[in-house]
Protein backbone atom coordinates (compact mmCIF):
# COMPACT_ATOMS: atom_id res chain seq x y z
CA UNK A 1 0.00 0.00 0.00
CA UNK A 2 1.37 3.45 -1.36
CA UNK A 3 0.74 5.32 2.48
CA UNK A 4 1.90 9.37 2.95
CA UNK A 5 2.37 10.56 6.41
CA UNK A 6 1.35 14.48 6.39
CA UNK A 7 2.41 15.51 10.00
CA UNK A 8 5.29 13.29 10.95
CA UNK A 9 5.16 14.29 14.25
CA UNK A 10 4.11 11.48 17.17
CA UNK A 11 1.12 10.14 15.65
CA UNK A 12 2.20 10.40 12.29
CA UNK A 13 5.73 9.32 12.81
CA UNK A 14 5.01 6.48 15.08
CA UNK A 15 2.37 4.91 13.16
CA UNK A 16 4.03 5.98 9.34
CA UNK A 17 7.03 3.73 11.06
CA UNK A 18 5.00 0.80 12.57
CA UNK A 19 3.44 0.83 8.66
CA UNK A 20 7.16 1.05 6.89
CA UNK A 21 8.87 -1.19 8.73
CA UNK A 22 5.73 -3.24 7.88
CA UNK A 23 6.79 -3.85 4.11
CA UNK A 24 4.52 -0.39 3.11
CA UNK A 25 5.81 2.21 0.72
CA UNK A 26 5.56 5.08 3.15
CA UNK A 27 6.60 8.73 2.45
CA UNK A 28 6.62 11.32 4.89
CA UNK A 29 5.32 14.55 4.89
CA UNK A 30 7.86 16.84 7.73
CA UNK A 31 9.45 20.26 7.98
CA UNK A 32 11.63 22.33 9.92
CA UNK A 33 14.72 20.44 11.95
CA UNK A 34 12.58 17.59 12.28
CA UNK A 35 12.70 17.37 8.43
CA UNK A 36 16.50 17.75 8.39
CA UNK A 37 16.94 15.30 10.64
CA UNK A 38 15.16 12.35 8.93
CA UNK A 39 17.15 13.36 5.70
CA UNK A 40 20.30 13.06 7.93
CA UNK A 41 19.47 10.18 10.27
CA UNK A 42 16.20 8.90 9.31
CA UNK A 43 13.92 8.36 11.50
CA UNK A 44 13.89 6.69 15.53
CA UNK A 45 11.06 5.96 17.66
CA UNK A 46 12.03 4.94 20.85
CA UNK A 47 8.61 2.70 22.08
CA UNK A 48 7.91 0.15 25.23
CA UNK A 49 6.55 -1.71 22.48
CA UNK A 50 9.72 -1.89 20.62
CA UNK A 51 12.05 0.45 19.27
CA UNK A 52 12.16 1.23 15.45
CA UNK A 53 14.90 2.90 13.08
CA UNK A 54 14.43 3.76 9.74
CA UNK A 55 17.95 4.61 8.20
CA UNK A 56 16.24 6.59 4.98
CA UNK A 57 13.02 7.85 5.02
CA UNK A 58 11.22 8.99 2.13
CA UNK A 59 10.74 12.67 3.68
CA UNK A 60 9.57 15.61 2.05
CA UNK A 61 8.09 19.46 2.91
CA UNK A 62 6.28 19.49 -0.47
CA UNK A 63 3.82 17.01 -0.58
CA UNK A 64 3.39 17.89 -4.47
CA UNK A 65 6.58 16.16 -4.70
CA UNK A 66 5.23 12.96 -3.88
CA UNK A 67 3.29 9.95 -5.83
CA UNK A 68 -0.20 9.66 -5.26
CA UNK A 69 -1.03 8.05 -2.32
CA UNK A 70 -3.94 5.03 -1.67
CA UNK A 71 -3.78 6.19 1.90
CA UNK A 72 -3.28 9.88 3.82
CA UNK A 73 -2.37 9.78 7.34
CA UNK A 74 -3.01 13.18 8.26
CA UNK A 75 -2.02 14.19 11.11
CA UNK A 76 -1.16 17.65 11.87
CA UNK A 77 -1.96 19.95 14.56
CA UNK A 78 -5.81 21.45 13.86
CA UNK A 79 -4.68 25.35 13.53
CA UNK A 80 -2.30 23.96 10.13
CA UNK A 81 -5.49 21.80 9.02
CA UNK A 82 -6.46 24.13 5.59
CA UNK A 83 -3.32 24.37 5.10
CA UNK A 84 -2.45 21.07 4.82
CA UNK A 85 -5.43 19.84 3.52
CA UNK A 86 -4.63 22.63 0.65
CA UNK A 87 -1.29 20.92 0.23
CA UNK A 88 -2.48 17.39 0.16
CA UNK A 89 -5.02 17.48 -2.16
CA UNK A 90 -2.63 16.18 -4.87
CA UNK A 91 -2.04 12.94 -3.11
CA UNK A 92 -5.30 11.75 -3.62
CA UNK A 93 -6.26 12.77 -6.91
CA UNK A 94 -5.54 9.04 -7.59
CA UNK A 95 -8.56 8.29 -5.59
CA UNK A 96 -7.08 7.92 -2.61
CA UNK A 97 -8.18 8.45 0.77
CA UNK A 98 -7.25 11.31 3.82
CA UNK A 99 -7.60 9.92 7.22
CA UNK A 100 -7.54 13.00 9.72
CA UNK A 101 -5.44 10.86 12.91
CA UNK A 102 -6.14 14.64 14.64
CA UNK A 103 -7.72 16.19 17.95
CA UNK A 104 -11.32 17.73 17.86
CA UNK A 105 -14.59 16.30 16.16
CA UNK A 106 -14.51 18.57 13.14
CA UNK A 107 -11.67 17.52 10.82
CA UNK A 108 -13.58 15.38 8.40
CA UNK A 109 -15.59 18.46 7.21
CA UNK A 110 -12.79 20.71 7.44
CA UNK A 111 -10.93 18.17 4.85
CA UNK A 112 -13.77 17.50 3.05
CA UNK A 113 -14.61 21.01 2.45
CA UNK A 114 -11.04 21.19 0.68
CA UNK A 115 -10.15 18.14 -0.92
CA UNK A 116 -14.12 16.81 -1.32
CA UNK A 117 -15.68 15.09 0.92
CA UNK A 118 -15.55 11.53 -0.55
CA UNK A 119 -12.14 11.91 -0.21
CA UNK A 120 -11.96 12.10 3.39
CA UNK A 121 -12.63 9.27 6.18
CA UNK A 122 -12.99 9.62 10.41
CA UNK A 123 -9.66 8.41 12.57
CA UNK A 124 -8.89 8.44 16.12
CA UNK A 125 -5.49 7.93 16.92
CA UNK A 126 -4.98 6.86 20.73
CA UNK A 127 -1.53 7.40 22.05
CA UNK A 128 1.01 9.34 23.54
CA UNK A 129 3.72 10.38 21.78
CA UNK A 130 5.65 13.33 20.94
CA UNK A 131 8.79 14.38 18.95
CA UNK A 132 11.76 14.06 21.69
CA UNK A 133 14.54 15.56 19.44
CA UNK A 134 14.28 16.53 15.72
CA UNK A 135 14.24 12.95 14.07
CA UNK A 136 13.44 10.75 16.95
CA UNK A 137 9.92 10.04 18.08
CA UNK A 138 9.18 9.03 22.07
CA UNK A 139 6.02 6.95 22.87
CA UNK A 140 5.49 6.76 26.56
CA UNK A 141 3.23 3.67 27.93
CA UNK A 142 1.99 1.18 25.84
CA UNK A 143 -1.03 2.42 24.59
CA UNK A 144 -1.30 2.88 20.45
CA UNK A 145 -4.33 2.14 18.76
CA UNK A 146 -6.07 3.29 15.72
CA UNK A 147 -10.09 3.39 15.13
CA UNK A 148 -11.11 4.63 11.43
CA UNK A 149 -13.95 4.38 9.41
CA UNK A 150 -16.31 5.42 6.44
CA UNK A 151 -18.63 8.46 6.36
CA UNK A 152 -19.62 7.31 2.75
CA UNK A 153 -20.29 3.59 1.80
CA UNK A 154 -17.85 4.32 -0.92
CA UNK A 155 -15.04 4.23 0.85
CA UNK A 156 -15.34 0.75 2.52
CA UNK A 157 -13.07 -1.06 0.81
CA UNK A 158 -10.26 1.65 1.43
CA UNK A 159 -11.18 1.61 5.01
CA UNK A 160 -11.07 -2.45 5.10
CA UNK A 161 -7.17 -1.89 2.52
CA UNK A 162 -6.51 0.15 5.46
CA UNK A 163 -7.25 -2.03 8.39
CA UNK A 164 -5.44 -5.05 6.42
CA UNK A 165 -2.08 -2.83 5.97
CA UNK A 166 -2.31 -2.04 9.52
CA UNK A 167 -2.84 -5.82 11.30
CA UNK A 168 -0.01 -6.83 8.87
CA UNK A 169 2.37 -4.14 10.27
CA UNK A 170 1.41 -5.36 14.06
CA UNK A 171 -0.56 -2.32 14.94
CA UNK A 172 -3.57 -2.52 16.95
CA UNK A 173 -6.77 -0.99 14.59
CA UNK A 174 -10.37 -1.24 14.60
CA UNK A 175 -12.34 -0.60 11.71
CA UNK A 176 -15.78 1.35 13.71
CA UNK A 177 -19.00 1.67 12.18
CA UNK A 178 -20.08 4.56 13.81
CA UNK A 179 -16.81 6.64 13.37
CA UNK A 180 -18.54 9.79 14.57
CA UNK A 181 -19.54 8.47 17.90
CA UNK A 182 -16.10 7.04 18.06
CA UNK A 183 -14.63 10.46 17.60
CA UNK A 184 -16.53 11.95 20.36
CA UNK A 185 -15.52 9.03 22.87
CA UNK A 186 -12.14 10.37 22.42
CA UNK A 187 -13.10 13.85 22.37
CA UNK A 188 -14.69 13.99 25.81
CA UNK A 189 -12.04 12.76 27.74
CA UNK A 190 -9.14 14.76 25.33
CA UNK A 191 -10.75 18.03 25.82
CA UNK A 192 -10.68 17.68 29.45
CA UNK A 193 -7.20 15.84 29.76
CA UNK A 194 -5.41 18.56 27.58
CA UNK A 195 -7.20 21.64 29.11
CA UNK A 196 -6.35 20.64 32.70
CA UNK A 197 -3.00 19.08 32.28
CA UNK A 198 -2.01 22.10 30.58
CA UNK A 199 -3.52 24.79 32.88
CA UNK A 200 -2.17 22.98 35.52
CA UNK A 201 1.06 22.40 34.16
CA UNK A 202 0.99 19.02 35.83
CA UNK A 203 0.86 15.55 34.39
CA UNK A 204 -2.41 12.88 34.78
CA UNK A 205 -0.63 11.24 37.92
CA UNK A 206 -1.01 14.79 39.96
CA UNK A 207 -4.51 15.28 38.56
CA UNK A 208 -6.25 12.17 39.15
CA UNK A 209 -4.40 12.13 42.37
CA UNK A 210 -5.16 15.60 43.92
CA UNK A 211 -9.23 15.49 44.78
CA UNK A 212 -9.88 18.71 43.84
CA UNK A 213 -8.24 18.37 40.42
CA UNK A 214 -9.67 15.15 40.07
CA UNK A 215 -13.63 16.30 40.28
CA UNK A 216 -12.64 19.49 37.78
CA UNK A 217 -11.39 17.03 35.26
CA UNK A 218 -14.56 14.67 35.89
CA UNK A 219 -16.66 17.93 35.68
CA UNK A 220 -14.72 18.92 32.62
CA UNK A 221 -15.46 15.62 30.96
CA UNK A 222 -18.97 15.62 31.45
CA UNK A 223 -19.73 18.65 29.98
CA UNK A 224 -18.50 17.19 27.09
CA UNK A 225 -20.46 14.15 27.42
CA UNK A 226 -23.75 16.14 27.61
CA UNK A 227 -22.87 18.52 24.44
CA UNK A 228 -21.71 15.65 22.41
CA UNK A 229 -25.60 13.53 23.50
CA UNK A 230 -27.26 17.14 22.80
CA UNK A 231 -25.38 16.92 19.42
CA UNK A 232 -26.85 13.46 18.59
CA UNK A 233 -24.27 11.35 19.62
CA UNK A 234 -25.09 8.05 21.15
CA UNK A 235 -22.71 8.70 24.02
CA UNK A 236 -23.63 5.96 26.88
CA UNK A 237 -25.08 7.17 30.45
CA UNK A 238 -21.89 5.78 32.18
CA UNK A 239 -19.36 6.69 29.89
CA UNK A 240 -17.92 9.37 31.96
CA UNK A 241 -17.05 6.89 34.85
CA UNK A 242 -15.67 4.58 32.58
CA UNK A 243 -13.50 7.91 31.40
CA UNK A 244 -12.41 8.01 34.92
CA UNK A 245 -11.28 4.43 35.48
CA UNK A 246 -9.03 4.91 32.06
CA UNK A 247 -7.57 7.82 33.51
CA UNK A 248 -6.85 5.43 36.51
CA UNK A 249 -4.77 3.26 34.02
CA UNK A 250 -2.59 5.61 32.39
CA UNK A 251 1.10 5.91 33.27
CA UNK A 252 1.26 8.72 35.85
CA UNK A 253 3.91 10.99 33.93
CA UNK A 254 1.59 11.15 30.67
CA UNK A 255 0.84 14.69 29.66
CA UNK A 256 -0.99 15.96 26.87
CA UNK A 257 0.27 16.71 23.61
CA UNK A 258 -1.31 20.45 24.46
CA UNK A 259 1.17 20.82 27.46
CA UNK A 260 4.20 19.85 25.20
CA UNK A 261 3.23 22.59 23.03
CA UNK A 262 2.24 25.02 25.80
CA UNK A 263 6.04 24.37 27.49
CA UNK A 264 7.48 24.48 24.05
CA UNK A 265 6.10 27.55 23.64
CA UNK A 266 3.94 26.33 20.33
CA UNK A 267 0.49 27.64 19.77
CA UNK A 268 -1.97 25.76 20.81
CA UNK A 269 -5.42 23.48 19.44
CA UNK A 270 -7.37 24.93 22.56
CA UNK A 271 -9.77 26.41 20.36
CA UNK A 272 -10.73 23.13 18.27
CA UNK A 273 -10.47 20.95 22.06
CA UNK A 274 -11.91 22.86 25.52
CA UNK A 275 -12.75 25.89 23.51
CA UNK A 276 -15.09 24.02 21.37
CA UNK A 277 -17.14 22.23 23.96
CA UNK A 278 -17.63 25.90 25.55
CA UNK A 279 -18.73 27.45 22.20
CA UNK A 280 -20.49 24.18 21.15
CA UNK A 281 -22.34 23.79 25.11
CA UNK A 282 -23.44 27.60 24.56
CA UNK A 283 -24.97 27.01 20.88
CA UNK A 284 -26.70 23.99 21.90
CA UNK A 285 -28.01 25.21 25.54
CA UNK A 286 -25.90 23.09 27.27
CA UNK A 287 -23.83 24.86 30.42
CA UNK A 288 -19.74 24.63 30.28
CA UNK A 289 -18.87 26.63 32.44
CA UNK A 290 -15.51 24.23 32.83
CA UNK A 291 -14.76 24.24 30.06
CA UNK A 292 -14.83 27.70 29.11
CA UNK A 293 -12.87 28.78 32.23
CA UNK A 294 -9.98 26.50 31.01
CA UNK A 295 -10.25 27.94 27.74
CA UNK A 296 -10.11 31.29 28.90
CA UNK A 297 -7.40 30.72 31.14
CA UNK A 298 -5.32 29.04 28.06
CA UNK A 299 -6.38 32.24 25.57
CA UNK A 300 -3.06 34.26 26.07
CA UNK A 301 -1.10 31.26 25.00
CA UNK A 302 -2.94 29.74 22.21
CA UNK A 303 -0.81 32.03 19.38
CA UNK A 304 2.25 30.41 20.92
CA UNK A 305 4.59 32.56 23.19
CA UNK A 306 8.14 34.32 22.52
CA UNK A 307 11.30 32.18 23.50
């Protein structure tokens, strides 16, 4: 399978790895230092799962430059997402398929709206990983799972290419039928889990463990819950216990991908993650007051911040 990785950072390298070392023709989609160092040293990830170097990477900043691709991995942070989508758009005028592996619950439309909408599945990508050093990707636990599916019955048999190319190259993957409700199982416990960790500055370990940050990231989640049911989705009456009890399981040091960004002085997908479920709660009645407080309190940094 002909795969490009737009957004080779730690969902896109880690996975674009697990599918190249695989047997996959992968090319990757990178910029910046990162970019120079994959040309220079290819590309590490450094995983409890096991550890994988690829000496030379097909790595580009132009994904013009590239050969059409049966599969997109797209997977770059949501304030780039027109961009890249812009810049993408040749790689599937083959007929190939994008599959947003982003934050947020609106990246199929924003694709769509760009490179057509039959060109453009649902993905959840569930792990934490980051870039450690230009060129080296760092997974911590063991978590790393992928859920994608159709939003048109046309692209089934991409979506089943997909799952094939990915239980071949050892990754865990679930083809979904209901991709949106999948999206928003991820979303409710994301928006909280970045918001806090990041206005915190603190990783799950000291939330889950201090009781008063513990019941704002349970309140925090539930908000989310009740504008995602409000929005249709078939959310379950439990689900944010369950949340809970998965936050319970995570390695203690995991942070959010948000707080990476926030110490690296990055901007920041606050808008698209806690900042939705406020604007989203207030346009469909539902109170987020949470929410919107960790938004708020994230709004000076979201532009990124001068180093």
């Amino acid at each position: 399978m002909r795969i490009a990785v737009v957004g080779a950072g730690g969902v896109g390298g880690y996975f674009g790895a697990k599918l190249a070392q695989g047997g996959h023709d992968v090319a990757f989609v990178a910029r910046g230092r990162h970019l120079a160092a994959m040309r220079e040293r290819g590309l590490t990830v450094k995983s409890a799962l096991g550890d994988i170097h690829l000496p030379r990477p097909t790595v580009t900043d132009d994904p013009a430059t590239l050969t059409p691709a049966d599969v997109v991995l797209f997977a770059v942070k949501l304030w780039d997402t027109e961009t890249a989508a812009e810049a993408a758009r040749p790689l599937v005028a083959g007929g190939g398929v994008i599959v947003p592996f982003q934050n947020g619950v609106g990246s199929v439309e924003r694709i769509g709206a760009i490179a057509g909408a039959d060109r453009v599945m649902g993905g959840v990508a569930q792990i934490a990983a980051t870039i450690g050093e230009p060129g080296v990707i760092v997974h911590t636990g063991t978590m790393a799972r992928l859920r994608f599916g159709p939003v048109q019955t046309t692209q089934r048999p991409a979506a089943e290419a997909l799952l094939a190319a990915c239980k071949a190259a050892g990754i865990d993957a679930e083809l979904v039928a209901d991709i949106r409700r999948a999206l928003w199982e991820k979303f409710v416990f994301l928006a909280a889990f970045s918001g806090l960790t990041s206005v915190a500055r603190q990783p799950i370990g000291v939330l889950r463990a201090d009781p008063d940050l513990r019941s704002t990231l349970e309140a925090a989640m539930r908000e989310a819950w009740a504008v995602g049911r409000a929005s249709g989705v078939a959310l379950p009456v439990d689900f944010v216990a369950q949340q809970m009890k998965f936050a319970d399981g995570l390695p203690a040091e995991m942070r959010s991908s948000m707080l990476n960004d926030l110490a690296a002085g990055n901007r920041l997908e606050a808008p698209w993650l806690c900042g939705a479920v406020a604007r989203m709660g207030s346009a469909a009645g539902v109170a987020a007051p949470v929410s919107a407080t960790l938004y708020a309190a994230l709004k000076p940094y979201c532009d990124g911040t001068a180093r």
